[in-house]
PDB file of N, CA and C in Angstrom:
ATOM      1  N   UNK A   1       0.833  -1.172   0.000  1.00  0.00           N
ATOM      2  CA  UNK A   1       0.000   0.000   0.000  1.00  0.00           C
ATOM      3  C   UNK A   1       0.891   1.253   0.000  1.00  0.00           C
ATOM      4  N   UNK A   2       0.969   2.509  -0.718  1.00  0.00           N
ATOM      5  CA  UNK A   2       1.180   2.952  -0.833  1.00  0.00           C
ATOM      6  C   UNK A   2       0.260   4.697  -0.567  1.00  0.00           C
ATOM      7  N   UNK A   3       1.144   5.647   0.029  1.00  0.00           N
ATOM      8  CA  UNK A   3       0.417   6.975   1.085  1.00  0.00           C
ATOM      9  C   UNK A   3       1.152   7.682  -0.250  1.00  0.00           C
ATOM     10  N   UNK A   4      -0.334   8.144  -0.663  1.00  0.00           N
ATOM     11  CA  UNK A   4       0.082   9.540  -2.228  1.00  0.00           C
ATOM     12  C   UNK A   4      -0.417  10.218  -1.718  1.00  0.00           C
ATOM     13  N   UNK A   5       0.406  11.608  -2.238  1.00  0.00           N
ATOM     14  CA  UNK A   5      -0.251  13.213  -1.419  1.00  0.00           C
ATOM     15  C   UNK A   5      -0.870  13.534  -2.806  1.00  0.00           C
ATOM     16  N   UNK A   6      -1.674  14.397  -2.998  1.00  0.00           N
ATOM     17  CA  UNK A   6      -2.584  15.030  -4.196  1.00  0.00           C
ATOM     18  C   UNK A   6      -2.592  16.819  -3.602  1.00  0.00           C
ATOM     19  N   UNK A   7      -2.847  17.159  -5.046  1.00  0.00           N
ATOM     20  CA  UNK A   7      -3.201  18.424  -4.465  1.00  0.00           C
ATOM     21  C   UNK A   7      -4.270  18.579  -5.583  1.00  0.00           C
ATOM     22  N   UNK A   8      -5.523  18.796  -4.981  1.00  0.00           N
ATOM     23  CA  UNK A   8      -6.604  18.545  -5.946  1.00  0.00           C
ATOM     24  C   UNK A   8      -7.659  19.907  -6.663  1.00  0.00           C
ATOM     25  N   UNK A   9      -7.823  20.143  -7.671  1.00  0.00           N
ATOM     26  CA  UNK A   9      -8.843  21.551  -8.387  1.00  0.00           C
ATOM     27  C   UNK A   9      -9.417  20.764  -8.863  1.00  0.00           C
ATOM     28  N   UNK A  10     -10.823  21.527  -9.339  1.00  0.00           N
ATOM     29  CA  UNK A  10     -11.456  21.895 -10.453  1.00  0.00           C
ATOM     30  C   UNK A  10     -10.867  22.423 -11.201  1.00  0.00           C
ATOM     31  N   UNK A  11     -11.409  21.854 -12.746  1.00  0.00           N
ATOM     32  CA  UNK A  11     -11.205  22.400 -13.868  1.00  0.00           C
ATOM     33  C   UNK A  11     -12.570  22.416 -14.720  1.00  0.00           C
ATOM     34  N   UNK A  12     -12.242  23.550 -15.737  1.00  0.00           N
ATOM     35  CA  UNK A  12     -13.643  23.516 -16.447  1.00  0.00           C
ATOM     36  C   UNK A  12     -13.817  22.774 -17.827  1.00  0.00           C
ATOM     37  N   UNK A  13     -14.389  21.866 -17.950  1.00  0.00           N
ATOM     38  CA  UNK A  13     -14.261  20.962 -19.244  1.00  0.00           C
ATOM     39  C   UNK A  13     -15.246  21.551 -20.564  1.00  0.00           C
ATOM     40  N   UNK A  14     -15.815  21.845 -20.371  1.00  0.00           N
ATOM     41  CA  UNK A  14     -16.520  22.348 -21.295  1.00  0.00           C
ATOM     42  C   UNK A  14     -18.291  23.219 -21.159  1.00  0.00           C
ATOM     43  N   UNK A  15     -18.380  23.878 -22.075  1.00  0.00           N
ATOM     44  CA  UNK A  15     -20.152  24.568 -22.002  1.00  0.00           C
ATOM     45  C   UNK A  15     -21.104  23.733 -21.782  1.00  0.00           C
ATOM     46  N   UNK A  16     -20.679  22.165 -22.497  1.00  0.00           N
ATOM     47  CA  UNK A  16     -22.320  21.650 -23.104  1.00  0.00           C
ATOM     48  C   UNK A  16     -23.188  21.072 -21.691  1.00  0.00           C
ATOM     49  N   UNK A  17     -24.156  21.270 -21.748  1.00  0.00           N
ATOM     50  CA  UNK A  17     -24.930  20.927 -21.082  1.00  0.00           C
ATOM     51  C   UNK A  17     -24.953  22.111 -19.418  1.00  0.00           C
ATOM     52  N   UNK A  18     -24.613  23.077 -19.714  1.00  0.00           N
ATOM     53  CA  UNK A  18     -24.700  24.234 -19.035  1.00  0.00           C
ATOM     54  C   UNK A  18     -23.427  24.052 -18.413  1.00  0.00           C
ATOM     55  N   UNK A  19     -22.455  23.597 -18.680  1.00  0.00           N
ATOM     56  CA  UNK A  19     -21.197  23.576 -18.174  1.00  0.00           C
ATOM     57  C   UNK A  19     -21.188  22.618 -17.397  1.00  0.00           C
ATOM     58  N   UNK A  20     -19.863  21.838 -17.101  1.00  0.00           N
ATOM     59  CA  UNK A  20     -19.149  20.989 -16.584  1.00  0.00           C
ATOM     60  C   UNK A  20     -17.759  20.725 -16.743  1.00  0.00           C
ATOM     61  N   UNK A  21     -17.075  20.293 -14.757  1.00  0.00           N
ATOM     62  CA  UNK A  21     -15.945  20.531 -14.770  1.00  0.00           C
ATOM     63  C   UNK A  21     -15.643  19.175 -14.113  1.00  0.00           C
ATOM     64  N   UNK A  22     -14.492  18.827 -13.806  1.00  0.00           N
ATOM     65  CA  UNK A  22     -13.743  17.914 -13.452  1.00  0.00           C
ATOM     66  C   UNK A  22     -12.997  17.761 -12.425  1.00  0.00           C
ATOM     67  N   UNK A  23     -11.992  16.933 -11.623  1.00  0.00           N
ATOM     68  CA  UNK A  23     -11.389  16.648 -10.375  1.00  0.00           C
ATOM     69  C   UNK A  23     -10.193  16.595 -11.210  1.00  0.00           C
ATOM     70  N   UNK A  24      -8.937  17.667 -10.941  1.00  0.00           N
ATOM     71  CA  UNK A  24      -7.448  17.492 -11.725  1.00  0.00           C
ATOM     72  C   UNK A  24      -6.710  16.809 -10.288  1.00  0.00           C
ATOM     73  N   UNK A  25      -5.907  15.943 -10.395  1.00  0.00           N
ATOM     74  CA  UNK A  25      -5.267  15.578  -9.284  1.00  0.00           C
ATOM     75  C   UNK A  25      -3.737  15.625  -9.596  1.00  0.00           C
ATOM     76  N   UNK A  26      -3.268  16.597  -8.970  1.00  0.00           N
ATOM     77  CA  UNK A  26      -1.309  17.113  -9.115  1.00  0.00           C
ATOM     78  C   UNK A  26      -0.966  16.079  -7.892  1.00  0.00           C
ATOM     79  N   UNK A  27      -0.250  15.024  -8.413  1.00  0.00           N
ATOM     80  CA  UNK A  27       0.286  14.377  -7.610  1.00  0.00           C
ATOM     81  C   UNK A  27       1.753  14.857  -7.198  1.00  0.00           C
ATOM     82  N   UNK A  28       1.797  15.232  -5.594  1.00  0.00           N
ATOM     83  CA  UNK A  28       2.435  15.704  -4.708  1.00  0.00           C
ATOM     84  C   UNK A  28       4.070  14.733  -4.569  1.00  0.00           C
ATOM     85  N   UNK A  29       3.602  13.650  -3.808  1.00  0.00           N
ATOM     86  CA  UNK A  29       4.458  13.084  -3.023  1.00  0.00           C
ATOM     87  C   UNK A  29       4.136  11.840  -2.880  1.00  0.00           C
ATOM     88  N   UNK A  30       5.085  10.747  -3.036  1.00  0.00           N
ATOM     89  CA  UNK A  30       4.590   9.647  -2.276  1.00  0.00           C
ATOM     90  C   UNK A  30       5.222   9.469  -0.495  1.00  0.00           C
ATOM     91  N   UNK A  31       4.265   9.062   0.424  1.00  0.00           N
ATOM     92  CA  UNK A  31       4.814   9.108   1.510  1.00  0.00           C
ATOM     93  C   UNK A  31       5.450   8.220   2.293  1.00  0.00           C
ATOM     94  N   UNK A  32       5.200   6.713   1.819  1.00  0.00           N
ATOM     95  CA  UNK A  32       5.691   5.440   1.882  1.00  0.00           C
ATOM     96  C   UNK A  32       5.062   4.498   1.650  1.00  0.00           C
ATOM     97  N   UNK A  33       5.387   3.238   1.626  1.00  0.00           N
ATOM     98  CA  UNK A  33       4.694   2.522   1.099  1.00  0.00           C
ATOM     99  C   UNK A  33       4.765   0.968   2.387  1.00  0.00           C
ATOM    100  N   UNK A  34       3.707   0.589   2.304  1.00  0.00           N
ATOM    101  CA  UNK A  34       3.304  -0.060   4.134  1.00  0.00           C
ATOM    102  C   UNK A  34       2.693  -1.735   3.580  1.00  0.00           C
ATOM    103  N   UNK A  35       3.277  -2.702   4.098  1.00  0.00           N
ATOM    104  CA  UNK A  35       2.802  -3.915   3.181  1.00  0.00           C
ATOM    105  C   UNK A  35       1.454  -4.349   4.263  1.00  0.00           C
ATOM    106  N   UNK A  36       0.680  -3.372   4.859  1.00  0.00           N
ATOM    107  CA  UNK A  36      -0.536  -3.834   5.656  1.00  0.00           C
ATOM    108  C   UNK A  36      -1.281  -2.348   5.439  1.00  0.00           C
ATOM    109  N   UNK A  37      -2.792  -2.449   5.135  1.00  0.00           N
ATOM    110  CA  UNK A  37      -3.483  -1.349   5.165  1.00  0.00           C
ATOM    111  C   UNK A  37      -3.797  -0.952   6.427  1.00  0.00           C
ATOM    112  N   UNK A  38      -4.193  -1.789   7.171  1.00  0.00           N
ATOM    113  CA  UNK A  38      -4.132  -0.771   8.806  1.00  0.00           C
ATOM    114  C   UNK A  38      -2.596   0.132   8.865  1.00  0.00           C
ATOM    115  N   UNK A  39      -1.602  -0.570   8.654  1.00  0.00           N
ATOM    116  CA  UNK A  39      -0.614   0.832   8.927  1.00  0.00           C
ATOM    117  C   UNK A  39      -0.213   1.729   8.587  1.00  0.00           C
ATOM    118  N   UNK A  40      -0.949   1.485   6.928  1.00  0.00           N
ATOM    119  CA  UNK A  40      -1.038   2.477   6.232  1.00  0.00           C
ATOM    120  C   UNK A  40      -2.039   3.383   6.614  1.00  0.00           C
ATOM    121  N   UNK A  41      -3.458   2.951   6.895  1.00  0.00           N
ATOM    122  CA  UNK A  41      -3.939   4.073   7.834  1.00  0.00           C
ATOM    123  C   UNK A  41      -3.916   4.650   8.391  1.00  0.00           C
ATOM    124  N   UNK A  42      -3.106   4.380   9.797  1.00  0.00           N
ATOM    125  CA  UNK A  42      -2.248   4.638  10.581  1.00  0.00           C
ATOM    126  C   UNK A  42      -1.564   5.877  10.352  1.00  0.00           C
ATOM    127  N   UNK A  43      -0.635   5.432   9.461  1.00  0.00           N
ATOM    128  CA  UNK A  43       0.048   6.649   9.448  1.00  0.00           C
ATOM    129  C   UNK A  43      -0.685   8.091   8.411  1.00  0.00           C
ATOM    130  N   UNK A  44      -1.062   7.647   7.304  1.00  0.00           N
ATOM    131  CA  UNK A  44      -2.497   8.664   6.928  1.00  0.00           C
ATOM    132  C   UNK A  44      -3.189   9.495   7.822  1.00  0.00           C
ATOM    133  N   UNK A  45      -3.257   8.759   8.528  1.00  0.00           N
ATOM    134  CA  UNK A  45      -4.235   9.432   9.753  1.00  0.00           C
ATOM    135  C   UNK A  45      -3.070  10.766  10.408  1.00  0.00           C
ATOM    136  N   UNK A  46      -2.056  10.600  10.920  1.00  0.00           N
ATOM    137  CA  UNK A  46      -1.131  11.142  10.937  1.00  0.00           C
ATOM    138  C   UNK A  46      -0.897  12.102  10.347  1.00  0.00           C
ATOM    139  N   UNK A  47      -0.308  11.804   8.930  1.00  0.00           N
ATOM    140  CA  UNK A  47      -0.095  12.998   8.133  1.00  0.00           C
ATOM    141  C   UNK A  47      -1.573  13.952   7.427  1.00  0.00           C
ATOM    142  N   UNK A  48      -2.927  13.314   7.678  1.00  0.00           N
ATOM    143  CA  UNK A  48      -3.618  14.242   7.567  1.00  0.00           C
ATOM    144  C   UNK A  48      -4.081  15.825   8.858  1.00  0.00           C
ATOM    145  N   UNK A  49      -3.360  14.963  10.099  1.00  0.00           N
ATOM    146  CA  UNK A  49      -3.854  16.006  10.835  1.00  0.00           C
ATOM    147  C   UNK A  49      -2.462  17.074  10.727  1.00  0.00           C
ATOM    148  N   UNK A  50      -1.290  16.448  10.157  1.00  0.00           N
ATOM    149  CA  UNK A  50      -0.533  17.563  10.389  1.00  0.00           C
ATOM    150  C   UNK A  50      -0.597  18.352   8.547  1.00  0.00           C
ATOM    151  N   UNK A  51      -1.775  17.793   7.997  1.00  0.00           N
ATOM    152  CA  UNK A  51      -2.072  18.865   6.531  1.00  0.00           C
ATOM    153  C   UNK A  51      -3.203  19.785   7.103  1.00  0.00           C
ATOM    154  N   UNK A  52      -3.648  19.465   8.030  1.00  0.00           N
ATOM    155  CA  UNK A  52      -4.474  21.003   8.809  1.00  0.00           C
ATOM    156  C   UNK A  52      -4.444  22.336   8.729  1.00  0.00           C
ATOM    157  N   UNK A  53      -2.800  22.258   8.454  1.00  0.00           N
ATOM    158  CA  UNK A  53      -2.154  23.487   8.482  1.00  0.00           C
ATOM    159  C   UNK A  53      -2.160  23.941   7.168  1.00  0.00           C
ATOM    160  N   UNK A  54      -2.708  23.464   6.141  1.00  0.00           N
ATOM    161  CA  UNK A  54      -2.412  23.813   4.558  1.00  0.00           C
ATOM    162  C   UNK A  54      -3.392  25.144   4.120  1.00  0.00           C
ATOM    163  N   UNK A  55      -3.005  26.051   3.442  1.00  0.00           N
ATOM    164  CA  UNK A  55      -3.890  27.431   3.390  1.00  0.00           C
ATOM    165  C   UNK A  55      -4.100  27.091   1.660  1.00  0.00           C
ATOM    166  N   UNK A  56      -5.550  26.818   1.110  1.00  0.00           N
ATOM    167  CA  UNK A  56      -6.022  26.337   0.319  1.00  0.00           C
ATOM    168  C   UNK A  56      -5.446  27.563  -0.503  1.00  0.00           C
ATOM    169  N   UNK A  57      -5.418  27.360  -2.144  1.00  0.00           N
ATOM    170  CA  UNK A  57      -5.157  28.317  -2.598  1.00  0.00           C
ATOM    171  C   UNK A  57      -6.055  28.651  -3.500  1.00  0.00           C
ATOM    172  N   UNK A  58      -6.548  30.181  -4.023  1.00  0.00           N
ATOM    173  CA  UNK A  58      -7.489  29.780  -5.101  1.00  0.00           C
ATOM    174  C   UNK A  58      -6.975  30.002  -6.378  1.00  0.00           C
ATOM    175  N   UNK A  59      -7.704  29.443  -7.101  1.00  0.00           N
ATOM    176  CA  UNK A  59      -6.903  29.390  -9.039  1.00  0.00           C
ATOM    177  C   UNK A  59      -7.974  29.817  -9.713  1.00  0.00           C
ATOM    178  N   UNK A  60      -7.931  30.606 -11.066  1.00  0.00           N
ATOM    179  CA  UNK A  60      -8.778  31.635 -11.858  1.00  0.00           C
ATOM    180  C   UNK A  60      -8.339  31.292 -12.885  1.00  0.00           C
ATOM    181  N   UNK A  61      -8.574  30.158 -13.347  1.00  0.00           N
ATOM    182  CA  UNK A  61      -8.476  29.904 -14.508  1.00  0.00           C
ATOM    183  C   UNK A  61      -6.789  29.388 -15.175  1.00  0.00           C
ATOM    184  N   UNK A  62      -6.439  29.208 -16.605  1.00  0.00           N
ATOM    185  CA  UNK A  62      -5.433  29.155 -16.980  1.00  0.00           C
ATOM    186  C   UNK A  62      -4.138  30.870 -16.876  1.00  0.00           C
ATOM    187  N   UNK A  63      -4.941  31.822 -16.836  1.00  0.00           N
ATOM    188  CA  UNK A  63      -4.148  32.544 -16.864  1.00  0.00           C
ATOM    189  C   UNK A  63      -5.064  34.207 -16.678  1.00  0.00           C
ATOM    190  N   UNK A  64      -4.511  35.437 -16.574  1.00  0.00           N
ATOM    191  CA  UNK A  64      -5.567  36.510 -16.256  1.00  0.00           C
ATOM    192  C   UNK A  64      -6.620  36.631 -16.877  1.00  0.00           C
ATOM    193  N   UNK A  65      -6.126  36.131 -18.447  1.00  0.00           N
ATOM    194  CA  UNK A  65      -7.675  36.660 -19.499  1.00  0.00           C
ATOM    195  C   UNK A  65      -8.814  35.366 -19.446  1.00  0.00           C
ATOM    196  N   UNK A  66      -7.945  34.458 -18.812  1.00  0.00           N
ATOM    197  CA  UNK A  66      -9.498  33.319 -18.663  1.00  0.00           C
ATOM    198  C   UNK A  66     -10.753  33.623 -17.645  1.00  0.00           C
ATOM    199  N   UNK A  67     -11.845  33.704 -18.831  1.00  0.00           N
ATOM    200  CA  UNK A  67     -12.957  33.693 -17.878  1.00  0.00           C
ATOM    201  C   UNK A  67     -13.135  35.349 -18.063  1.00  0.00           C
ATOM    202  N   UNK A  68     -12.603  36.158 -18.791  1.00  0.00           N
ATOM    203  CA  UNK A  68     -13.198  37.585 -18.919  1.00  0.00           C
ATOM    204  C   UNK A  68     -12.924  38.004 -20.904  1.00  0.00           C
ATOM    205  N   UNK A  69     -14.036  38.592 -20.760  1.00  0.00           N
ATOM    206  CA  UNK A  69     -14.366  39.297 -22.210  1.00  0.00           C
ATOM    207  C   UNK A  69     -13.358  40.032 -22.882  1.00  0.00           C
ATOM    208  N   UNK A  70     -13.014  40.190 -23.957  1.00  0.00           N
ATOM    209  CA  UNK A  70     -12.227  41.047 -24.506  1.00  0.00           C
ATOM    210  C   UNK A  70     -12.006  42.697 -23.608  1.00  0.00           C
ATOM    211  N   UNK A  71     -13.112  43.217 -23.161  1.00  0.00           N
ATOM    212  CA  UNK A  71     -13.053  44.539 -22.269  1.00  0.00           C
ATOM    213  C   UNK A  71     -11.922  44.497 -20.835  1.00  0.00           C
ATOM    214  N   UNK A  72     -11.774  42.713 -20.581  1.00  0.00           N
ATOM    215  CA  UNK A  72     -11.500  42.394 -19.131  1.00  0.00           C
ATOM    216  C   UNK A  72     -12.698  42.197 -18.115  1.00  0.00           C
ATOM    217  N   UNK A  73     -13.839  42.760 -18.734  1.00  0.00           N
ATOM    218  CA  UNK A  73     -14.880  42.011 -17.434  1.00  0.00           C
ATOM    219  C   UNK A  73     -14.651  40.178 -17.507  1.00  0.00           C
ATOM    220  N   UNK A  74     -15.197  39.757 -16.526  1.00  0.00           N
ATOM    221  CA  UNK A  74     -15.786  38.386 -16.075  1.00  0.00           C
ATOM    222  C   UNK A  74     -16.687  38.266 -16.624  1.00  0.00           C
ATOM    223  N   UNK A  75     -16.828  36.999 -17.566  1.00  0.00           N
ATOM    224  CA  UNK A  75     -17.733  36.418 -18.763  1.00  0.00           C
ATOM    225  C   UNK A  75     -17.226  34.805 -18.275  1.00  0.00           C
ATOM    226  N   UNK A  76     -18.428  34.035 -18.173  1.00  0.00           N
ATOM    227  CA  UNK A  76     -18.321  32.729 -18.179  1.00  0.00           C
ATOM    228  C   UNK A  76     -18.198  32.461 -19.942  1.00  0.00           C
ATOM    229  N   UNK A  77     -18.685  32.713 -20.738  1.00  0.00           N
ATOM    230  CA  UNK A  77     -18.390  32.326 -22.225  1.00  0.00           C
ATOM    231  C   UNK A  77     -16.911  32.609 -22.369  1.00  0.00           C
ATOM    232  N   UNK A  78     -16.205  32.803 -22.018  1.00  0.00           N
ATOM    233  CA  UNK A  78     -14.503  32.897 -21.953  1.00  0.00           C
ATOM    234  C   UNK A  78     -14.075  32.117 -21.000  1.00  0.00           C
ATOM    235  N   UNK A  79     -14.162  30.904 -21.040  1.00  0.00           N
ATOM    236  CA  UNK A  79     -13.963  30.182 -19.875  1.00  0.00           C
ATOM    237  C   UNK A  79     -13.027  28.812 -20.730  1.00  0.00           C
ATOM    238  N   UNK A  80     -11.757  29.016 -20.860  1.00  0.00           N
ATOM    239  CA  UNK A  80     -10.695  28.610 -20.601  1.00  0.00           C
ATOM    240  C   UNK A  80     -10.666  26.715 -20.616  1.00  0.00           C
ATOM    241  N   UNK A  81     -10.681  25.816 -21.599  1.00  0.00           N
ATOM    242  CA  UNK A  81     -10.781  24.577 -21.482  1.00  0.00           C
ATOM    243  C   UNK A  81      -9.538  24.025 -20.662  1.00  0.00           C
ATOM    244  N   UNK A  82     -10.078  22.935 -19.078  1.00  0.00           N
ATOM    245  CA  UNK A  82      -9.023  22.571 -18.677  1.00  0.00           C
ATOM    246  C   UNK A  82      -8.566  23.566 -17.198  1.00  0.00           C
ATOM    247  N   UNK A  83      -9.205  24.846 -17.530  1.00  0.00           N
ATOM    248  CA  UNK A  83      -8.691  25.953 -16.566  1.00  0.00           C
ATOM    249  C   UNK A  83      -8.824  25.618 -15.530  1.00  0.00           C
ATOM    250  N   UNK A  84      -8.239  26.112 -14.134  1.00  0.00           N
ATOM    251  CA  UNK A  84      -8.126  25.289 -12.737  1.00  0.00           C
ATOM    252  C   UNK A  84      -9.086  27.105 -11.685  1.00  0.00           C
ATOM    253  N   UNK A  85     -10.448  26.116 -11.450  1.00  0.00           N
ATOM    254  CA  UNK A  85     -11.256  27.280 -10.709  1.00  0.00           C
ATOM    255  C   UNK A  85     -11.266  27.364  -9.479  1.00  0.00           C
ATOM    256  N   UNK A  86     -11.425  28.389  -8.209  1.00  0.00           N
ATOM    257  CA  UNK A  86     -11.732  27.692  -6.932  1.00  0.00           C
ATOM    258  C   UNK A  86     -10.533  27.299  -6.050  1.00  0.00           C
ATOM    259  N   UNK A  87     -10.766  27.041  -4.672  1.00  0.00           N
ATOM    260  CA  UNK A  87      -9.850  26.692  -4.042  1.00  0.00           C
ATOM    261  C   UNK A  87      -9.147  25.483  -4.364  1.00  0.00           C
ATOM    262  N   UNK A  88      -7.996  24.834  -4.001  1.00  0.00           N
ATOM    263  CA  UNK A  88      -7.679  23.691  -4.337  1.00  0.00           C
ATOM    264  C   UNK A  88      -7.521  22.827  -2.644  1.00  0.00           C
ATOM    265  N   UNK A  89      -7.509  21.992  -2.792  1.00  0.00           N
ATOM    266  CA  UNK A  89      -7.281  21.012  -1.488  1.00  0.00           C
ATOM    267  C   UNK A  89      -6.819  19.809  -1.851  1.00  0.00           C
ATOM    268  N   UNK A  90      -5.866  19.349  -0.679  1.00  0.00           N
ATOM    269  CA  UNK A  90      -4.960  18.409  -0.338  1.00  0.00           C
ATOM    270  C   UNK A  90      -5.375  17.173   0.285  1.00  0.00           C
ATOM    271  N   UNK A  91      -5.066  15.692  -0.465  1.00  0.00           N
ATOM    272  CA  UNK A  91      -6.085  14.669   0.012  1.00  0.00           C
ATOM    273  C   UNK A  91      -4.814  13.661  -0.322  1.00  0.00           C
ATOM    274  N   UNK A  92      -4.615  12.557   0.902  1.00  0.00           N
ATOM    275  CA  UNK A  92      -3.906  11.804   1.242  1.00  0.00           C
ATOM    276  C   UNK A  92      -4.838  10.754   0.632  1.00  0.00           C
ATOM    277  N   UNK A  93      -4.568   9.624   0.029  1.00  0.00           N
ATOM    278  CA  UNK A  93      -4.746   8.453  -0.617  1.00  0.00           C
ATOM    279  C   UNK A  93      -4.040   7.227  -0.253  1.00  0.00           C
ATOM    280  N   UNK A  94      -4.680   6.095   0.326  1.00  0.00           N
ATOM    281  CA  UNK A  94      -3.909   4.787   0.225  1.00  0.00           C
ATOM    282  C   UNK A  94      -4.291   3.998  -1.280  1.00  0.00           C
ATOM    283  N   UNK A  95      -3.526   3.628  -1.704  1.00  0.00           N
ATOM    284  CA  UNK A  95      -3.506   3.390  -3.245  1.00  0.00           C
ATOM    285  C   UNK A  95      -2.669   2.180  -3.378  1.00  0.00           C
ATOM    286  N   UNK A  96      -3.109   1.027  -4.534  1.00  0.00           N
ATOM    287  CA  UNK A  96      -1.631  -0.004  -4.596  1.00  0.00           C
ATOM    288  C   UNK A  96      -0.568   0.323  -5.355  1.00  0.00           C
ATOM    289  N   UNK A  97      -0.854   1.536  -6.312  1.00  0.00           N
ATOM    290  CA  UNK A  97       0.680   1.943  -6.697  1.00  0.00           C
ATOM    291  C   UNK A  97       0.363   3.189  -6.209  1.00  0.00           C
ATOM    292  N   UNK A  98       2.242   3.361  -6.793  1.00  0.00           N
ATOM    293  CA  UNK A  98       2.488   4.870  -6.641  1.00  0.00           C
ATOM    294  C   UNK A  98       1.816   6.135  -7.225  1.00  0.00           C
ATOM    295  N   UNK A  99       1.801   6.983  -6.986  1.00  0.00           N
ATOM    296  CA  UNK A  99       0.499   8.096  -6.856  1.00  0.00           C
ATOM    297  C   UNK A  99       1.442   8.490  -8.289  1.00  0.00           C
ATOM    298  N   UNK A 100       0.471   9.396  -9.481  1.00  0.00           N
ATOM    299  CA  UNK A 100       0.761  10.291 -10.712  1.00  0.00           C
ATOM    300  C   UNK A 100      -0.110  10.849 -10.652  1.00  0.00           C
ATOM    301  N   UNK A 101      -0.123  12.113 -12.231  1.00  0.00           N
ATOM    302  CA  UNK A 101      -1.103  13.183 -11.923  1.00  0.00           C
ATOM    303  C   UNK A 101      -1.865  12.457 -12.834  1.00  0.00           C
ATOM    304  N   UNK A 102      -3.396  12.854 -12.380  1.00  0.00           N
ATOM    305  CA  UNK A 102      -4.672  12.938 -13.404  1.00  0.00           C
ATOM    306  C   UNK A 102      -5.434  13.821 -13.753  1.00  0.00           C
ATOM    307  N   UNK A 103      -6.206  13.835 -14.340  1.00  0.00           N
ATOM    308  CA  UNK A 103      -6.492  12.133 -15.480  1.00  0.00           C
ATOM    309  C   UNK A 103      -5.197  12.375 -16.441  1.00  0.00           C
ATOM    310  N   UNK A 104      -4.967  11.547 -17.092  1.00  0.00           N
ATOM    311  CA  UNK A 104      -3.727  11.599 -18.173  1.00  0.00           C
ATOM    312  C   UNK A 104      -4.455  12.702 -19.135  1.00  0.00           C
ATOM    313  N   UNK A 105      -5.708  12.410 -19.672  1.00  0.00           N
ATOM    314  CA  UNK A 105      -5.611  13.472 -20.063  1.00  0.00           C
ATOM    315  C   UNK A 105      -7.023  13.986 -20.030  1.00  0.00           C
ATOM    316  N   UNK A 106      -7.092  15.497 -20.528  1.00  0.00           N
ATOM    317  CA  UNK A 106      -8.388  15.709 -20.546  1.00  0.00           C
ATOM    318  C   UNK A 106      -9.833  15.297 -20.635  1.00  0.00           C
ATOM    319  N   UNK A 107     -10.654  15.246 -19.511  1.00  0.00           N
ATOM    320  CA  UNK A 107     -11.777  14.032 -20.309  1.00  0.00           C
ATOM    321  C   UNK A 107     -12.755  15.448 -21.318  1.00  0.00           C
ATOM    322  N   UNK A 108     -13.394  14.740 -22.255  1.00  0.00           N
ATOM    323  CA  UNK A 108     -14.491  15.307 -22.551  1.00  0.00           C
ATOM    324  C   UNK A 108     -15.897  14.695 -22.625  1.00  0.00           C
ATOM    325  N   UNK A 109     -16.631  16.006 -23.884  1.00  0.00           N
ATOM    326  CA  UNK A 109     -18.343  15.361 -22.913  1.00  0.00           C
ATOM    327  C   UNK A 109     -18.649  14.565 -24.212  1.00  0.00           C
ATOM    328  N   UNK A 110     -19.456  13.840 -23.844  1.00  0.00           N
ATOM    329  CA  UNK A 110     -19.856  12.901 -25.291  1.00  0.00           C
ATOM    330  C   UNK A 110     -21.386  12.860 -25.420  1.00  0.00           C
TER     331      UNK A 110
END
């Protein structure tokens, strides 16, 4: 078993269907790897109370002009495929492999 750190956003995938976004997961860290899931809990448990301390950050998109109109106002119709919205937060995972980022790649809507 293996302890992956994530650092997790929203992203915005696309308009259709009045918009919809997604779970991006930036894989952090691996923290070790434990050949019993209780001790892997164990220690999870652990390193989540000392991520308490983490000051969420927020993200606006891919870059300043995402998400605003040619003028610079804020326009959802300029909304940035992929763009990272919202606070982000940090989520410890027991997993059987080692932690990477997701999804590989963009999903879309079908």
């Amino acid at each position: 078993m293996f302890i992956n750190v994530y650092k997790i956003t929203q992203c915005y995938g696309g308009a259709e269907e009045g918009g919809w976004w997604y779970d991006s997961g930036e894989f952090l860290k691996c923290v070790g790897m434990y050949s019993s899931r209780d001790r892997a809990n164990k220690v999870a448990s652990i390193i989540k109370k000392q991520m308490k301390e983490y000051k969420p950050h927020y993200h606006m998109g891919n870059g300043i002009h995402d998400g605003a109109d040619p003028d610079g106002f804020g326009d959802d119709d300029y909304l940035q495929l992929g763009g990272a919205w919202g606070f982000d937060d940090i989520v410890i995972q027991i997993e059987e492999d080692m932690g990477e980022d997701y999804p590989r790649y963009r999903p879309y809507y079908c």
